[in-house]
PDB file of N, CA and C in Angstrom:
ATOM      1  N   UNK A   1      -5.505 -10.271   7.109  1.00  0.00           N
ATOM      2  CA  UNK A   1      -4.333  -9.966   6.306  1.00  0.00           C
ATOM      3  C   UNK A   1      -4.648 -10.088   4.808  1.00  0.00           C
ATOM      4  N   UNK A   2      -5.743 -10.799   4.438  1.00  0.00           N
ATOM      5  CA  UNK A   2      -6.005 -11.449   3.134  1.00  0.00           C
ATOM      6  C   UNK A   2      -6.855 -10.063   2.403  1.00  0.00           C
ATOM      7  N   UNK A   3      -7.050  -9.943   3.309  1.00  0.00           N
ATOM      8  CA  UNK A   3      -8.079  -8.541   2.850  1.00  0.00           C
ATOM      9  C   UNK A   3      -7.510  -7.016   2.437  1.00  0.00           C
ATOM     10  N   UNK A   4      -6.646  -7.113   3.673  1.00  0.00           N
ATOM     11  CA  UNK A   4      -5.625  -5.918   3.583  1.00  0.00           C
ATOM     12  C   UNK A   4      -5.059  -6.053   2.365  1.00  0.00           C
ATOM     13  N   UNK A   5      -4.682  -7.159   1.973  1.00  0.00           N
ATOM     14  CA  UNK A   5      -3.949  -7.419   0.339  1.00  0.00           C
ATOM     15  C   UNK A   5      -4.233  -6.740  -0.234  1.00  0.00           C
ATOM     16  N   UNK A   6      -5.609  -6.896  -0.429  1.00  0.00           N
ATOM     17  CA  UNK A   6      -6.862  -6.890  -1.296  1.00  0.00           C
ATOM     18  C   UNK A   6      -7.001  -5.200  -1.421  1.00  0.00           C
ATOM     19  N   UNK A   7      -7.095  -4.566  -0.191  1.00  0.00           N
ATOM     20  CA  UNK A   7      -7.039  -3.048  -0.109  1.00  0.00           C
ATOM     21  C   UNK A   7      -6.271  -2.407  -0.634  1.00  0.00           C
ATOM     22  N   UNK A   8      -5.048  -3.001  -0.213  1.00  0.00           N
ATOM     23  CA  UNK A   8      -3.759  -2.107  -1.015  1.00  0.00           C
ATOM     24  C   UNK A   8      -3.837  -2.162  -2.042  1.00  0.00           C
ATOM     25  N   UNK A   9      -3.793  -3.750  -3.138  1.00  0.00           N
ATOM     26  CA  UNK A   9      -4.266  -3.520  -4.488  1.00  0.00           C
ATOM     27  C   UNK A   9      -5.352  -2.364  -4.673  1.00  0.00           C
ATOM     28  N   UNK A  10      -6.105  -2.359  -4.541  1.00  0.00           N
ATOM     29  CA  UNK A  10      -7.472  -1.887  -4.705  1.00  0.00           C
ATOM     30  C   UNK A  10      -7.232   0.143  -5.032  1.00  0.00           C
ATOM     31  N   UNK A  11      -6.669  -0.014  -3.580  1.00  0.00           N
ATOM     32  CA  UNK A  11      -6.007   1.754  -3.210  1.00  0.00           C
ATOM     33  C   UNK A  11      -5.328   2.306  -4.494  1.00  0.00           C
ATOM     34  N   UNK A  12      -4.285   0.823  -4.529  1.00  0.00           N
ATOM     35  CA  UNK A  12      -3.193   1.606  -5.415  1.00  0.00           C
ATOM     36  C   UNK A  12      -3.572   1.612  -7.302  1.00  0.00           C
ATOM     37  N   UNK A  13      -4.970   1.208  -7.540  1.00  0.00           N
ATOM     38  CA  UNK A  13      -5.049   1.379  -8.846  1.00  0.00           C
ATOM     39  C   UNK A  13      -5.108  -0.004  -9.784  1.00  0.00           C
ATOM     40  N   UNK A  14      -4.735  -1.154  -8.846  1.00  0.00           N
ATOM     41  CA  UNK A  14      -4.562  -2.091  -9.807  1.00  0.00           C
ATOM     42  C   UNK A  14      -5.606  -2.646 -10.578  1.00  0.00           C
ATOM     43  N   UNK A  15      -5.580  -2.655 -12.298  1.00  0.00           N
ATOM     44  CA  UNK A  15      -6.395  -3.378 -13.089  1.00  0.00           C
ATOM     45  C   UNK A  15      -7.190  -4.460 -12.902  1.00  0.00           C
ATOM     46  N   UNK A  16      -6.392  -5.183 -12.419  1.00  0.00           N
ATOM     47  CA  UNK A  16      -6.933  -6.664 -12.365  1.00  0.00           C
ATOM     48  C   UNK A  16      -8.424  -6.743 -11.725  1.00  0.00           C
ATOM     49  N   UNK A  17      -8.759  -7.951 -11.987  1.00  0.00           N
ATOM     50  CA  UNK A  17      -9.662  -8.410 -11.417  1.00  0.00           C
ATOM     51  C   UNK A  17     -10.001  -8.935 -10.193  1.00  0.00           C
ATOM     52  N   UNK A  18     -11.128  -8.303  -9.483  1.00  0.00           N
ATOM     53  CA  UNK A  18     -11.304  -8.785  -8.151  1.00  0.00           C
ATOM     54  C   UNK A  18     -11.398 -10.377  -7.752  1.00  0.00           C
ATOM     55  N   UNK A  19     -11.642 -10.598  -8.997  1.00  0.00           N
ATOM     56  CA  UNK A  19     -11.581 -12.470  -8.661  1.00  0.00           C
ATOM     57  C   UNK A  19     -10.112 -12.915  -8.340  1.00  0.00           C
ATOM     58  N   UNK A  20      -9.229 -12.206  -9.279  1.00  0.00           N
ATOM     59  CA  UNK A  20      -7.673 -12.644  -9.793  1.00  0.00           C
ATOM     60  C   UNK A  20      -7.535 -12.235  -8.138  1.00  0.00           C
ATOM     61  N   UNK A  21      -7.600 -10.914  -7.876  1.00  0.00           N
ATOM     62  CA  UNK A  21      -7.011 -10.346  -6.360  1.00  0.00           C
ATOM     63  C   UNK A  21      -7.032 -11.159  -5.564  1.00  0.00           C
ATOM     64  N   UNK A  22      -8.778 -11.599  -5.541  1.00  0.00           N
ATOM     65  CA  UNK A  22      -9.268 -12.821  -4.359  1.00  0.00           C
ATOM     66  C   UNK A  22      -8.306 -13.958  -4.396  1.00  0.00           C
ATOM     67  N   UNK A  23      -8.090 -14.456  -5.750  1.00  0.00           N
ATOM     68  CA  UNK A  23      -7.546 -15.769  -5.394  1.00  0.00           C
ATOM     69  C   UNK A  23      -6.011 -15.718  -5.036  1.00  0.00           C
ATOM     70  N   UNK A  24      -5.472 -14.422  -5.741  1.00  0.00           N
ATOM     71  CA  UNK A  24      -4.267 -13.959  -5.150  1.00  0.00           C
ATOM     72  C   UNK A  24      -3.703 -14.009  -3.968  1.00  0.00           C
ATOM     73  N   UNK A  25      -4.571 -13.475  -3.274  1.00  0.00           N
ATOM     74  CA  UNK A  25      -4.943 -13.351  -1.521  1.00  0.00           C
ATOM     75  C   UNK A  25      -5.149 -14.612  -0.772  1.00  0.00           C
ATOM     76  N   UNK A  26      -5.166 -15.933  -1.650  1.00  0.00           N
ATOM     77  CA  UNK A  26      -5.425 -17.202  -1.033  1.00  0.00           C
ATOM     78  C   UNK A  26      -7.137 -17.317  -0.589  1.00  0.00           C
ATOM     79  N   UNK A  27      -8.128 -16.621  -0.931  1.00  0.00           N
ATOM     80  CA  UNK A  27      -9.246 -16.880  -1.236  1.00  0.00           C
ATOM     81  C   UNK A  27      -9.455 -17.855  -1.624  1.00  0.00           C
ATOM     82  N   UNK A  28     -10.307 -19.285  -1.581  1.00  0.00           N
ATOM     83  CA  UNK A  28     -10.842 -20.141  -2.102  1.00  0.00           C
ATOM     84  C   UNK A  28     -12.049 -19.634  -2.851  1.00  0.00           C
ATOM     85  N   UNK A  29     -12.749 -19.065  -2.566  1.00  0.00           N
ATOM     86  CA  UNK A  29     -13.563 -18.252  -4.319  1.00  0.00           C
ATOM     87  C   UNK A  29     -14.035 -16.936  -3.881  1.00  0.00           C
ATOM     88  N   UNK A  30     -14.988 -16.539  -4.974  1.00  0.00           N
ATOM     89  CA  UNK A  30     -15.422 -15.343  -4.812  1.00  0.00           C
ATOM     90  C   UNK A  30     -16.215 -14.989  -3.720  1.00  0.00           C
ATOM     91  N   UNK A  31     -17.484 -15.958  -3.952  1.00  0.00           N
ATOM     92  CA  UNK A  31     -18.316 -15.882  -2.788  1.00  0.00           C
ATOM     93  C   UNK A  31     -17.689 -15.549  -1.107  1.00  0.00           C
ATOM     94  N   UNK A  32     -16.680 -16.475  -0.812  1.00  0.00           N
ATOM     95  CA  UNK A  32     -15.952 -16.269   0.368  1.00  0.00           C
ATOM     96  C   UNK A  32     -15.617 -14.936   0.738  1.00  0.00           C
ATOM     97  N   UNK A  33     -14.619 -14.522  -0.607  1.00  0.00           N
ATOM     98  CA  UNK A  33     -14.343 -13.141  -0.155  1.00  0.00           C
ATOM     99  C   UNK A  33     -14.968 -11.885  -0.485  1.00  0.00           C
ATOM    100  N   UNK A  34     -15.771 -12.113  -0.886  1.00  0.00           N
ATOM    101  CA  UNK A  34     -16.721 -11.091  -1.005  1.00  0.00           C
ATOM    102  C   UNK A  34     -17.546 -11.016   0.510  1.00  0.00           C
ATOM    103  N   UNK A  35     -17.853 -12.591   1.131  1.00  0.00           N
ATOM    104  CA  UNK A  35     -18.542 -12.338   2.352  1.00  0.00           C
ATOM    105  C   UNK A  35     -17.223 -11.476   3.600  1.00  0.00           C
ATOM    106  N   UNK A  36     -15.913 -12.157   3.018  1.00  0.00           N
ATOM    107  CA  UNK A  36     -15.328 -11.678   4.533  1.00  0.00           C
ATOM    108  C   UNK A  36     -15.029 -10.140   3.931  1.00  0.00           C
ATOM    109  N   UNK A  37     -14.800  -9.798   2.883  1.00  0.00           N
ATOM    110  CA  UNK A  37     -14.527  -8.545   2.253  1.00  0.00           C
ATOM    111  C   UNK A  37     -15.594  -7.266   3.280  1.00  0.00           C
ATOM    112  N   UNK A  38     -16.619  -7.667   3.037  1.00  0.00           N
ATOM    113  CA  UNK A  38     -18.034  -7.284   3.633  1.00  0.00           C
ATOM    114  C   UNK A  38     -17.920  -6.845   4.967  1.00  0.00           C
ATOM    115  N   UNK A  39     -17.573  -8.054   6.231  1.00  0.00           N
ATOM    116  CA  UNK A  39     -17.152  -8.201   7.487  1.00  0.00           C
ATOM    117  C   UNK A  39     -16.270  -7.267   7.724  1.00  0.00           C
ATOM    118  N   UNK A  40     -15.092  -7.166   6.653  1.00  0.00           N
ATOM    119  CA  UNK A  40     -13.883  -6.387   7.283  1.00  0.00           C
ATOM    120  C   UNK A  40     -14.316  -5.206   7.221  1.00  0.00           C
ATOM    121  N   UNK A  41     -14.741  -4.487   6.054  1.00  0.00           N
ATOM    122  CA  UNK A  41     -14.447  -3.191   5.863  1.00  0.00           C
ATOM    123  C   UNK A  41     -16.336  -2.876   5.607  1.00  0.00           C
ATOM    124  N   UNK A  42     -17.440  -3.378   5.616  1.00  0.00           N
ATOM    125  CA  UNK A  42     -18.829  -2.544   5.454  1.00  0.00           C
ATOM    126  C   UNK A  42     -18.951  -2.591   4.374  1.00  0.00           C
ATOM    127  N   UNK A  43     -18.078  -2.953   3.373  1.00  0.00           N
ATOM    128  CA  UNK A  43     -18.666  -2.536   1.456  1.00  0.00           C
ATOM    129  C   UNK A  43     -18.136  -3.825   0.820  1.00  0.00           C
ATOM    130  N   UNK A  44     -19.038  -3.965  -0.137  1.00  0.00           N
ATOM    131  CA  UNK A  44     -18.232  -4.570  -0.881  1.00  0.00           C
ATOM    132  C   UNK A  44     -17.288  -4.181  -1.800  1.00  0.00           C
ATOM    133  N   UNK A  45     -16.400  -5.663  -1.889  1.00  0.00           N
ATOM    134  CA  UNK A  45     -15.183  -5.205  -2.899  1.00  0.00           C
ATOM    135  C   UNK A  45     -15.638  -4.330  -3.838  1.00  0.00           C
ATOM    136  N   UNK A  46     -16.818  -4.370  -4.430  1.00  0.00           N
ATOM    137  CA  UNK A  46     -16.509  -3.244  -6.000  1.00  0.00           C
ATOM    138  C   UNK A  46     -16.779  -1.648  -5.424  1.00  0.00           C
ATOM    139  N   UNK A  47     -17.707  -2.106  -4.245  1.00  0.00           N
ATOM    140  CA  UNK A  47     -17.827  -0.670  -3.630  1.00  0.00           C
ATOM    141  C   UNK A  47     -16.460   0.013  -3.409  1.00  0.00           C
ATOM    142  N   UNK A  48     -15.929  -0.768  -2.604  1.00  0.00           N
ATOM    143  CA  UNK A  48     -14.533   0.050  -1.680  1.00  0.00           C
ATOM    144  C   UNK A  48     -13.561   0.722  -2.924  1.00  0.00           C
ATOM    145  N   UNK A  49     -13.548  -0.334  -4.106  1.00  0.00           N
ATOM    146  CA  UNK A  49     -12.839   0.375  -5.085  1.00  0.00           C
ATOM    147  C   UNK A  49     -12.927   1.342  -5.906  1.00  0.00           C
ATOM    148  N   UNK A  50     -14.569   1.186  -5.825  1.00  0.00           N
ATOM    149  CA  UNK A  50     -14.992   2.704  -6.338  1.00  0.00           C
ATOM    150  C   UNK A  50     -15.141   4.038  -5.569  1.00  0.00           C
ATOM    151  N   UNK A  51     -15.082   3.950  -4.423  1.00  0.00           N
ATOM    152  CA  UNK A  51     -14.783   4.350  -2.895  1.00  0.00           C
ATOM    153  C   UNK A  51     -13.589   5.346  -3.009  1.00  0.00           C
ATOM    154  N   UNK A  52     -12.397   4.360  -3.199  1.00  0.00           N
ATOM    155  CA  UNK A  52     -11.074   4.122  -3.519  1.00  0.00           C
ATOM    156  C   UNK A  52     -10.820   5.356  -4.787  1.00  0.00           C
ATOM    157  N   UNK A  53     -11.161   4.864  -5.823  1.00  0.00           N
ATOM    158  CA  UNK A  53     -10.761   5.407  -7.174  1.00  0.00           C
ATOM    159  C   UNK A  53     -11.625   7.065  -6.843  1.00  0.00           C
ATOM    160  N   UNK A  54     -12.914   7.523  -6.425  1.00  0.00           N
ATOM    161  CA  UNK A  54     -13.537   8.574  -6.213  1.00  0.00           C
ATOM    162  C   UNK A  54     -12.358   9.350  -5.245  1.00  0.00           C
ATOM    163  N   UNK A  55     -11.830   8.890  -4.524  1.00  0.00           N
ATOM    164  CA  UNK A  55     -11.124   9.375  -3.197  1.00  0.00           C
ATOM    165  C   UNK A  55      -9.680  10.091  -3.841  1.00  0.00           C
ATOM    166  N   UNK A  56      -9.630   9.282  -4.079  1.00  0.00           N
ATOM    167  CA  UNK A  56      -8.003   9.515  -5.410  1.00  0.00           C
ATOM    168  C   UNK A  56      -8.210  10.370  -6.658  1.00  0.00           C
ATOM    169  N   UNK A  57      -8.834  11.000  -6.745  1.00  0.00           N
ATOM    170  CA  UNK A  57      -9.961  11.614  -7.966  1.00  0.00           C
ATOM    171  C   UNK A  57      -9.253  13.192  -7.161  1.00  0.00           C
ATOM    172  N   UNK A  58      -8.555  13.692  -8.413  1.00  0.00           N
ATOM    173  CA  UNK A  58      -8.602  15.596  -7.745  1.00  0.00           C
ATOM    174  C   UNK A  58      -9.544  16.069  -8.960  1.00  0.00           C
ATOM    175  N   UNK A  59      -9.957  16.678  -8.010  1.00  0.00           N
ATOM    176  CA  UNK A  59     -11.165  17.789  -8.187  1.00  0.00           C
ATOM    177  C   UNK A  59     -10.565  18.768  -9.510  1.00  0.00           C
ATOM    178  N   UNK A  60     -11.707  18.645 -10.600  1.00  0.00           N
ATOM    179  CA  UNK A  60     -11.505  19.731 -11.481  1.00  0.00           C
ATOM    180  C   UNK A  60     -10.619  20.858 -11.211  1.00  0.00           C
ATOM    181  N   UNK A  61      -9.816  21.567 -11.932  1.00  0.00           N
ATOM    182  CA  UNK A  61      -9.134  22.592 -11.373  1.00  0.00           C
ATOM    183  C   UNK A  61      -7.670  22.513 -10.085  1.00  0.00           C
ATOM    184  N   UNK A  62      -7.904  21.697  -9.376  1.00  0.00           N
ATOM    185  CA  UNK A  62      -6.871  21.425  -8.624  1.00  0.00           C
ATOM    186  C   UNK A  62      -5.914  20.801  -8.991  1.00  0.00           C
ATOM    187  N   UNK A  63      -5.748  20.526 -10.476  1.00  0.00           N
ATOM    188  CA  UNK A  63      -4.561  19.567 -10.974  1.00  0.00           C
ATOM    189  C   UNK A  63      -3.098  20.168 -11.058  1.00  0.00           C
ATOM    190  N   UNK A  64      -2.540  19.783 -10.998  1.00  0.00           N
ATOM    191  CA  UNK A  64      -0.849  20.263 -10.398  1.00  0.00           C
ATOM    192  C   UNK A  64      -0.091  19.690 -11.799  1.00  0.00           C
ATOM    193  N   UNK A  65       0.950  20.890 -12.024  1.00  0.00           N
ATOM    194  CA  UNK A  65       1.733  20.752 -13.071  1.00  0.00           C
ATOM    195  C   UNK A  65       3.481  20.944 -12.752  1.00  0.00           C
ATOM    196  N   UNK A  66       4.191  20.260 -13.614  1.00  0.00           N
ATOM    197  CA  UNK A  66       5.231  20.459 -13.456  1.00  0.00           C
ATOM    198  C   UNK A  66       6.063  21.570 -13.971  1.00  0.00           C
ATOM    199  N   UNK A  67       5.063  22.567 -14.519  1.00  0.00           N
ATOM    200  CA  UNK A  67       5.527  24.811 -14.437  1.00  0.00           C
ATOM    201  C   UNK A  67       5.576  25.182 -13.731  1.00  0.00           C
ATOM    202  N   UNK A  68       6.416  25.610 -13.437  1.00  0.00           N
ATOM    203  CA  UNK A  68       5.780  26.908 -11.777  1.00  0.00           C
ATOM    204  C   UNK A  68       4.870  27.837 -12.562  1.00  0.00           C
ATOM    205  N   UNK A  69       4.557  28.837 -11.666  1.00  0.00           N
ATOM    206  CA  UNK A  69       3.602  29.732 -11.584  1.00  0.00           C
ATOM    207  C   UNK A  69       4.532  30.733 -11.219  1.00  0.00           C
ATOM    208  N   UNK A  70       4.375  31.708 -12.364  1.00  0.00           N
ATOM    209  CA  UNK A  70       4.801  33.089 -12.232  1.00  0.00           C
ATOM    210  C   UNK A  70       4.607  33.780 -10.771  1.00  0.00           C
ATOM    211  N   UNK A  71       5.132  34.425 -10.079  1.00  0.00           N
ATOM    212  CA  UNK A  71       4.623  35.208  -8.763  1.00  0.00           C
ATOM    213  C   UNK A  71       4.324  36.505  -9.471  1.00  0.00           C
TER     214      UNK A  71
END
């Protein structure tokens, strides 16, 4: 559950710091959750967020505006 926290922050963009998150999450330190971080999901925290932020990333050209488009 501590982790999942950790994801959703992560997903949704938040600034903060992965330490702040960790201890947020009731982590007793970094080291810890970085190891169970690892266990849960295969990456580490800075990975998944860069993971995360690439994933959420639209592609040159595909950016959407609030004009319509002439037919």
């Amino acid at each position: 559950m501590r982790v999942a926290a950790v994801q959703e922050r992560l997903a949704s963009g938040d600034p903060a710091s992965l330490l702040t998150m960790a201890l947020d999450a009731g982590f007793a330190s970094k080291a810890s959750f970085n190891r169970i971080f690892r266990e849960h999901t295969g990456l580490s925290p800075s990975a998944w967020r860069t993971a995360q932020q690439t994933k959420n990333r639209t592609p040159p050209g595909l950016e959407t505006t609030d004009e319509e488009v002439p037919a």
